[in-house]
N, C-alpha and C. Protein backbone atom coordinates (compact mmCIF):
# COMPACT_ATOMS: atom_id res chain seq x y z
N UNK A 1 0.82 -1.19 0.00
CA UNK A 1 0.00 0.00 0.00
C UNK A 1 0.87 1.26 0.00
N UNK A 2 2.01 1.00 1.04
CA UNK A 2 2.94 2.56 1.12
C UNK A 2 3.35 2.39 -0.60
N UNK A 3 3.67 1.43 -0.91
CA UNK A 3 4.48 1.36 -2.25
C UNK A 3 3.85 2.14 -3.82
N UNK A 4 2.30 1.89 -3.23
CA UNK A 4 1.19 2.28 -4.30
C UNK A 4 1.14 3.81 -4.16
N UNK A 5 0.82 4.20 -2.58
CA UNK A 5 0.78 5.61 -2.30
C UNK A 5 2.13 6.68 -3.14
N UNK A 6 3.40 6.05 -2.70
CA UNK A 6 4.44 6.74 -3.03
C UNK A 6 4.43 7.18 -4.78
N UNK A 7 4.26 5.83 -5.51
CA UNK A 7 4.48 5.77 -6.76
C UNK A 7 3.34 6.92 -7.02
N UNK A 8 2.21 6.56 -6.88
CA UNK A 8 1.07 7.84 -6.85
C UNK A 8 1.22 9.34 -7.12
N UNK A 9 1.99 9.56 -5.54
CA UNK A 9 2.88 10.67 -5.36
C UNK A 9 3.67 11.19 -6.54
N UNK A 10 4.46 10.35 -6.38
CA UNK A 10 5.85 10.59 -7.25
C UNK A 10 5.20 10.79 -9.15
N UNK A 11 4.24 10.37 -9.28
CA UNK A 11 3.89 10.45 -10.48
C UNK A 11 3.26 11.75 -10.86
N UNK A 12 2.47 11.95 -9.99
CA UNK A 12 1.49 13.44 -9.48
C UNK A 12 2.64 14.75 -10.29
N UNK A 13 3.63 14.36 -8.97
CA UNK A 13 5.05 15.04 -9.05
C UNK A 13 5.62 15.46 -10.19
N UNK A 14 5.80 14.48 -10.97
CA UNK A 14 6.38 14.45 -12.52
C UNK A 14 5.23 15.04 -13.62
N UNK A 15 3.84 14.92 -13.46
CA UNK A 15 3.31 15.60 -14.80
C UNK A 15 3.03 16.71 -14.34
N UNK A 16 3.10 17.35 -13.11
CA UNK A 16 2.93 18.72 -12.20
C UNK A 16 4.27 19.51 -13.24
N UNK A 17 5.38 19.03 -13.18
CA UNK A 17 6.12 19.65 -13.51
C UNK A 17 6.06 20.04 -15.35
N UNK A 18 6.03 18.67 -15.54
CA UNK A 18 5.87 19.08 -16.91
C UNK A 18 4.98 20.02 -17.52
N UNK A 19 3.27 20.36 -16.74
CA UNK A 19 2.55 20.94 -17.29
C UNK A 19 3.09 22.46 -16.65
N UNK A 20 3.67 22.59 -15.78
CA UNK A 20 4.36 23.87 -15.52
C UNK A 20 5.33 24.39 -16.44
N UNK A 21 5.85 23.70 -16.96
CA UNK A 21 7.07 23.88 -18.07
C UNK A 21 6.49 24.47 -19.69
N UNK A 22 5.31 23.66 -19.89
CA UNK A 22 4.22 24.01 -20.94
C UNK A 22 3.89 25.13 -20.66
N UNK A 23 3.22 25.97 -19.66
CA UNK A 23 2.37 26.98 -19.30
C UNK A 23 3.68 28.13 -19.09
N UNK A 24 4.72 27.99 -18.75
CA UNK A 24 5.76 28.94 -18.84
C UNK A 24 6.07 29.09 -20.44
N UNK A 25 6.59 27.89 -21.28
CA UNK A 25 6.71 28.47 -22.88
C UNK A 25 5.80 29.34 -23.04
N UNK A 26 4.28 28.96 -22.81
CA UNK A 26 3.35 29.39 -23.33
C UNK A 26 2.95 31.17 -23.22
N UNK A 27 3.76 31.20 -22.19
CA UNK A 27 3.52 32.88 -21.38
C UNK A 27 4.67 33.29 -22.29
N UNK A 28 5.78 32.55 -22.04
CA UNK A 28 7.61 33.58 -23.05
C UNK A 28 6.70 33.99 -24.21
N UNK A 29 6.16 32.82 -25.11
CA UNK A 29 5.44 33.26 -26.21
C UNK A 29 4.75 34.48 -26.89
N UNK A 30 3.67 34.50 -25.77
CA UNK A 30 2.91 35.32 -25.71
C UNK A 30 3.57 36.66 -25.59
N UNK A 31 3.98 36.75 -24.32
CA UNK A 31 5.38 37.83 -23.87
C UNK A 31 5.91 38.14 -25.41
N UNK A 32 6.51 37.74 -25.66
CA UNK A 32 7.27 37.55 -27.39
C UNK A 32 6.58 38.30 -28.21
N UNK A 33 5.34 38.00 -28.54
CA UNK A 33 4.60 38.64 -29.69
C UNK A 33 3.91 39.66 -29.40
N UNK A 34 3.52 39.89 -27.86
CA UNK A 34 3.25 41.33 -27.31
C UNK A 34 4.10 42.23 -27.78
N UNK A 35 5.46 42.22 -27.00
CA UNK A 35 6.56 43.32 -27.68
C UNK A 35 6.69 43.37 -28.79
N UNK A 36 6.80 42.75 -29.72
CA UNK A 36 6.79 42.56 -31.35
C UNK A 36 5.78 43.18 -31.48
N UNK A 37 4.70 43.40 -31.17
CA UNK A 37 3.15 43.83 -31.49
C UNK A 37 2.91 45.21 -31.55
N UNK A 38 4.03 45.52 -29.97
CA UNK A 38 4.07 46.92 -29.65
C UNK A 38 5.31 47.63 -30.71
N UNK A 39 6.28 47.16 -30.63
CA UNK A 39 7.25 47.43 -31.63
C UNK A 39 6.37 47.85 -33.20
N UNK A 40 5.60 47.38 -33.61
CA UNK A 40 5.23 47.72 -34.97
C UNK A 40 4.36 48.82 -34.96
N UNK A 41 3.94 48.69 -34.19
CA UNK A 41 2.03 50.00 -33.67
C UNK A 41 3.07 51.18 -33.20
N UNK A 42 4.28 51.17 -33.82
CA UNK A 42 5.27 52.41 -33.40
C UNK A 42 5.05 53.12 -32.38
N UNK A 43 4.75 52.70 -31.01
CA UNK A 43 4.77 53.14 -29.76
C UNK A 43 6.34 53.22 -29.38
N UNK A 44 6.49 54.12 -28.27
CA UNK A 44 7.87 54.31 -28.22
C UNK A 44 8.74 53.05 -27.70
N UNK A 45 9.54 52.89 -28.46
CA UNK A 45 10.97 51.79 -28.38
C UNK A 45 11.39 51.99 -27.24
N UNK A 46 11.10 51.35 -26.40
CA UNK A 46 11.61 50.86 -24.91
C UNK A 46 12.50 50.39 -25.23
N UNK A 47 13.99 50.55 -24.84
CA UNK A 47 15.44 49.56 -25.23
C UNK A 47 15.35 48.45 -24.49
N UNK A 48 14.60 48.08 -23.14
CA UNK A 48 14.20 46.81 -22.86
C UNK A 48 13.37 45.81 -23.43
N UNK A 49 12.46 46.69 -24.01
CA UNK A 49 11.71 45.56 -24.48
C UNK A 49 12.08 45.23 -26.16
N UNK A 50 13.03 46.35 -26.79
CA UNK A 50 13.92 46.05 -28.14
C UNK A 50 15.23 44.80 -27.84
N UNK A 51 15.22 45.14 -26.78
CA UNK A 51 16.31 43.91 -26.70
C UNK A 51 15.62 42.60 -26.20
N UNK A 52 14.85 42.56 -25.31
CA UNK A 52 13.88 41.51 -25.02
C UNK A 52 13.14 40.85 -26.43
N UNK A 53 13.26 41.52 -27.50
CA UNK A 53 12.45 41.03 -28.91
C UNK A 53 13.74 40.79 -29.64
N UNK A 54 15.03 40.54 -29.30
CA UNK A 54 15.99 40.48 -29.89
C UNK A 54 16.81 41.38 -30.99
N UNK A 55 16.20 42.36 -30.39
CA UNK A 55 17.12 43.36 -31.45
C UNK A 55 18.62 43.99 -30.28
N UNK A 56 19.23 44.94 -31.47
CA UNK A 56 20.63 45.12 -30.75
C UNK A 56 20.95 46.71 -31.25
N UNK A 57 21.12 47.64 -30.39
CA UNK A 57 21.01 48.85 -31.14
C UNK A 57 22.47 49.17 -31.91
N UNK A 58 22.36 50.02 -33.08
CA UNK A 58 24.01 50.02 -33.61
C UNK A 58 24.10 51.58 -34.19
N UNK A 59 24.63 51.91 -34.99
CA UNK A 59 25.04 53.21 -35.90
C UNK A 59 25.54 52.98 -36.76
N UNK A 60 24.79 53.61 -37.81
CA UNK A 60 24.98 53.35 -39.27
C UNK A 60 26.35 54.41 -39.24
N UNK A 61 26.94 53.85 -40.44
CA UNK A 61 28.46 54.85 -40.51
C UNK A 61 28.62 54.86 -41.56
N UNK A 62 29.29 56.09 -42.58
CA UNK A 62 29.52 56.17 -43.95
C UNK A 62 31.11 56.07 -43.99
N UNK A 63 31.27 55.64 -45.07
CA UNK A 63 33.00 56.21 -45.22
C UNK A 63 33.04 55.73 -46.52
N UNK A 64 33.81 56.73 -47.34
CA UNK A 64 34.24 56.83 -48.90
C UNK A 64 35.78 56.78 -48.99
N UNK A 65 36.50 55.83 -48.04
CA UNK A 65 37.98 55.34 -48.16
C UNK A 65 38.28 53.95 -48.39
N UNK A 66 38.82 53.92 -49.27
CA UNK A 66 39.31 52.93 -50.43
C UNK A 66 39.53 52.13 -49.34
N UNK A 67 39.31 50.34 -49.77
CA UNK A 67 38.92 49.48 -48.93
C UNK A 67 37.66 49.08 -48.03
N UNK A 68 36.68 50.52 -47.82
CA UNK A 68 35.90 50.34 -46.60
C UNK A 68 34.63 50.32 -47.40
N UNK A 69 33.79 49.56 -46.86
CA UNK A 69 32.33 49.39 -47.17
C UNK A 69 31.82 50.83 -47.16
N UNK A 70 30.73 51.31 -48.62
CA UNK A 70 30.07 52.47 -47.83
C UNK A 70 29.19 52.86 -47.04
N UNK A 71 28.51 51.47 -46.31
CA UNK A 71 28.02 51.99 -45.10
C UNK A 71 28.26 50.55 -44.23
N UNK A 72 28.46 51.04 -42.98
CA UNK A 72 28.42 49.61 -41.99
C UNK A 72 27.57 50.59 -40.87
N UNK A 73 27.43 48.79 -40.33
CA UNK A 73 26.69 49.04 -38.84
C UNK A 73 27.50 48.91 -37.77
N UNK A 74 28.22 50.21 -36.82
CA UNK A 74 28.70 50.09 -35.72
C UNK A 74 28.19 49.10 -34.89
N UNK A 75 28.23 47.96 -33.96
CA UNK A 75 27.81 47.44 -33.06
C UNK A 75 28.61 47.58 -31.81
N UNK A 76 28.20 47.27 -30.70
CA UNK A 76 28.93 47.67 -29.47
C UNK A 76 28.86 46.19 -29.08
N UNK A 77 30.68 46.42 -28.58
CA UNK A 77 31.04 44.98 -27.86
C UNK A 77 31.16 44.50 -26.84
N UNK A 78 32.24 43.67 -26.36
CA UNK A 78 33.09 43.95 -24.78
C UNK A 78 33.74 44.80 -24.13
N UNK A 79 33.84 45.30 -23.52
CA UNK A 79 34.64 46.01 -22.97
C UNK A 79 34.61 47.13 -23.05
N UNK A 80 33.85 47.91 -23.90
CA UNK A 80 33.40 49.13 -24.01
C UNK A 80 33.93 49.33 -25.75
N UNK A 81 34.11 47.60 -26.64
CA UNK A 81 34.89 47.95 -27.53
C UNK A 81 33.49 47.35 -28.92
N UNK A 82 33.67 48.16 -30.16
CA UNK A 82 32.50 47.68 -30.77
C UNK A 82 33.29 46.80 -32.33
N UNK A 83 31.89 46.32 -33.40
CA UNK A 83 32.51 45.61 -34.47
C UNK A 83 31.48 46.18 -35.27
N UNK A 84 31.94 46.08 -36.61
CA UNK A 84 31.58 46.51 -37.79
C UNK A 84 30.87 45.24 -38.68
N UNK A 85 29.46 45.64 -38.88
CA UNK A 85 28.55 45.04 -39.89
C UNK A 85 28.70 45.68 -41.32
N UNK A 86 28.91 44.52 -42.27
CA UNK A 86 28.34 45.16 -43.46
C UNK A 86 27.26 44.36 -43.67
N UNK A 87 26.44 44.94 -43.83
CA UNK A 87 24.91 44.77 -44.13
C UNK A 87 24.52 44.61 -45.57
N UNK A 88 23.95 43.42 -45.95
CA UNK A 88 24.11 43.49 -47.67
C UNK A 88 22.95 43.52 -48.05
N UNK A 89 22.04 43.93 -47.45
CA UNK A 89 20.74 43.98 -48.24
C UNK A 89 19.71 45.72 -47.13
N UNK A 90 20.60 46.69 -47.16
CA UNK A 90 20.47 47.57 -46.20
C UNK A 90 19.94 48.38 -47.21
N UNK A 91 18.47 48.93 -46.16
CA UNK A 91 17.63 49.50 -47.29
C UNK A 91 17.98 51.40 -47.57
N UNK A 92 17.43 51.92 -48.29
CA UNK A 92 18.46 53.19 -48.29
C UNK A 92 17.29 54.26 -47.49
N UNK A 93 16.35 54.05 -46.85
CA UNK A 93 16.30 54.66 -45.95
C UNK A 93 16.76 54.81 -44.53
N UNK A 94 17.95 54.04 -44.61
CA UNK A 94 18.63 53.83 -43.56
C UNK A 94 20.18 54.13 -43.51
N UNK A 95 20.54 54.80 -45.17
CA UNK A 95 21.86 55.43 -45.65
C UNK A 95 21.79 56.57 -44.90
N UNK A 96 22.07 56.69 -43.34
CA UNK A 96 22.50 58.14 -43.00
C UNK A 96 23.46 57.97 -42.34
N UNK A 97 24.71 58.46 -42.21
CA UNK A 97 25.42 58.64 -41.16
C UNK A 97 25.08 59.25 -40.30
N UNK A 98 25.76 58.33 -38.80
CA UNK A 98 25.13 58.78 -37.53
C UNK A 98 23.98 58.22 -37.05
N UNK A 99 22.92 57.48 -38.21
CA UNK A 99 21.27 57.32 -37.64
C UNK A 99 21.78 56.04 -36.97
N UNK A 100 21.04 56.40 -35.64
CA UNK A 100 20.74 54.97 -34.72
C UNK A 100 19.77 54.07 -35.20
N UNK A 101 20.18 52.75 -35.44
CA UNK A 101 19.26 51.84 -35.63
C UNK A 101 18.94 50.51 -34.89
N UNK A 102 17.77 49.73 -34.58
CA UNK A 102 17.65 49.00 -33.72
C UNK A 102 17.60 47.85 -34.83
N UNK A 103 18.49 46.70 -34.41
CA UNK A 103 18.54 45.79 -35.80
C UNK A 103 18.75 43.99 -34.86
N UNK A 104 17.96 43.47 -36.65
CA UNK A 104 18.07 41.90 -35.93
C UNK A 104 18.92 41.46 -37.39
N UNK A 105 19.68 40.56 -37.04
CA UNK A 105 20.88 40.45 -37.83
C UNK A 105 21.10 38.65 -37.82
N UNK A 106 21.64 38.02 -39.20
CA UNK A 106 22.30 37.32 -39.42
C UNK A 106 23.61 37.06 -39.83
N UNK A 107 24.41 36.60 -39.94
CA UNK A 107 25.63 36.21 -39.85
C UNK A 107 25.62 35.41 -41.44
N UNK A 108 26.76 36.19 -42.10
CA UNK A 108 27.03 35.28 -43.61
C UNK A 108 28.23 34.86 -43.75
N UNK A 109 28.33 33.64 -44.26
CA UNK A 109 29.52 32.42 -44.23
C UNK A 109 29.69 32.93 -45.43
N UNK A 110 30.60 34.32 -46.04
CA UNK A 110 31.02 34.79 -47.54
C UNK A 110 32.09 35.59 -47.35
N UNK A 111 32.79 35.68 -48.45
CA UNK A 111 33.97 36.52 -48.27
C UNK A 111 33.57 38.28 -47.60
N UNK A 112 34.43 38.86 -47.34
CA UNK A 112 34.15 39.95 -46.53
C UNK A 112 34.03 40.82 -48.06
N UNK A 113 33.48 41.97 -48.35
CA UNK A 113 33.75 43.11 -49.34
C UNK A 113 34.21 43.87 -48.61
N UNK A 114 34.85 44.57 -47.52
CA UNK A 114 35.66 45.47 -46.94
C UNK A 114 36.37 44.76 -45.63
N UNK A 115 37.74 45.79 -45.52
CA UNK A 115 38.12 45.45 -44.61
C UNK A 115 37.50 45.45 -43.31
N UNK A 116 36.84 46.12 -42.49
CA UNK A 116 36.46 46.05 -41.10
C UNK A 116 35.35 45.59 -40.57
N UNK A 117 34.83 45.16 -41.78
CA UNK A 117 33.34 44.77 -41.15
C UNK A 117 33.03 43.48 -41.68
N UNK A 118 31.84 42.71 -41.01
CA UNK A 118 31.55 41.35 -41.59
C UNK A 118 29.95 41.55 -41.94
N UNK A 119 30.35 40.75 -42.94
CA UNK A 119 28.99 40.45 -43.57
C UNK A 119 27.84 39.98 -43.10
N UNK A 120 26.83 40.76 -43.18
CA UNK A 120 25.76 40.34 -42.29
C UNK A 120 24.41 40.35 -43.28
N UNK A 121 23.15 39.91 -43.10
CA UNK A 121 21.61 40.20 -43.56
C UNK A 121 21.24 40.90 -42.88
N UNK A 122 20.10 41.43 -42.88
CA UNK A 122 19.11 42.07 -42.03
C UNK A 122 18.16 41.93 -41.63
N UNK A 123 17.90 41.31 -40.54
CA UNK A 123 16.35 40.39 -40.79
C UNK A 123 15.18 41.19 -40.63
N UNK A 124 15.96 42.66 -39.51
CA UNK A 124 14.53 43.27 -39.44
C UNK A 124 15.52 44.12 -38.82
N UNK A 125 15.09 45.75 -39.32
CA UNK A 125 15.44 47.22 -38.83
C UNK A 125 14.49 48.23 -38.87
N UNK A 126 14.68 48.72 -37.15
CA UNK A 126 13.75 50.10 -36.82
C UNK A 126 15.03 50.80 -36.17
N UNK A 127 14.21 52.19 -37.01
CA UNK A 127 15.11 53.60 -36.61
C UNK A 127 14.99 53.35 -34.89
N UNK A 128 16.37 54.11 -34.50
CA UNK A 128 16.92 53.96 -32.88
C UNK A 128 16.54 54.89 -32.32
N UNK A 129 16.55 55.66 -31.18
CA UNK A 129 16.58 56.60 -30.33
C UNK A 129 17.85 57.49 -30.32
């Protein structure tokens, strides 16, 4: 009987948890597409909740010297130290030097076209603060 009780228990135990684990994705989710939701209905860009939706804020930069991409995306690094995006599909309302932009970014396995920066996509960009 203790043996029946325990197993009982112990079972209780185990789908308790699991359906807790379900109902937490289920909230990140939600959470998730709220900020995304708010992000588009152009309410003001909270940098918490831009980074909570996975974006990363950067600065667009121009330069017309031989070797250098003509525009990259400043990003900020370690240490107070940053790296250079070239962005290959960067739309030209976003050609300004200086404009802050809030950006979600991929990573491209291709040769570099300038020296300082790496090649990146853009998966999704809103003007910064």
């Amino acid at each position: 009987m203790f043996l029946k009780t325990t197993l009982l228990i112990f079972s209780a135990f185990i789908l308790s948890c699991g359906t807790t684990k379900k109902q937490t994705e289920t909230t990140s989710t939600s959470e998730t597409t709220t900020i995304v939701e708010t992000i588009e209905n152009n309410e003001i860009m909270n940098p918490q909740k831009m980074i909570a939706a996975g974006y990363l804020l950067g600065t667009i930069v121009y330069s017309d010297k031989e070797g250098d991409c003509p525009y990259t995306i400043q990003m900020p690094g370690d240490k107070m130290e940053f790296y250079y995006l070239d962005p290959i599909n960067l739309e030209e309302k976003y050609k300004k030097d200086g404009q802050k932009v809030w950006i979600k970014f991929g990573g491209l396995e291709r040769m570099n076209r300038c020296d300082k920066a790496t090649p990146a996509q853009v998966i999704d960009m809103k003007k910064g603060g």
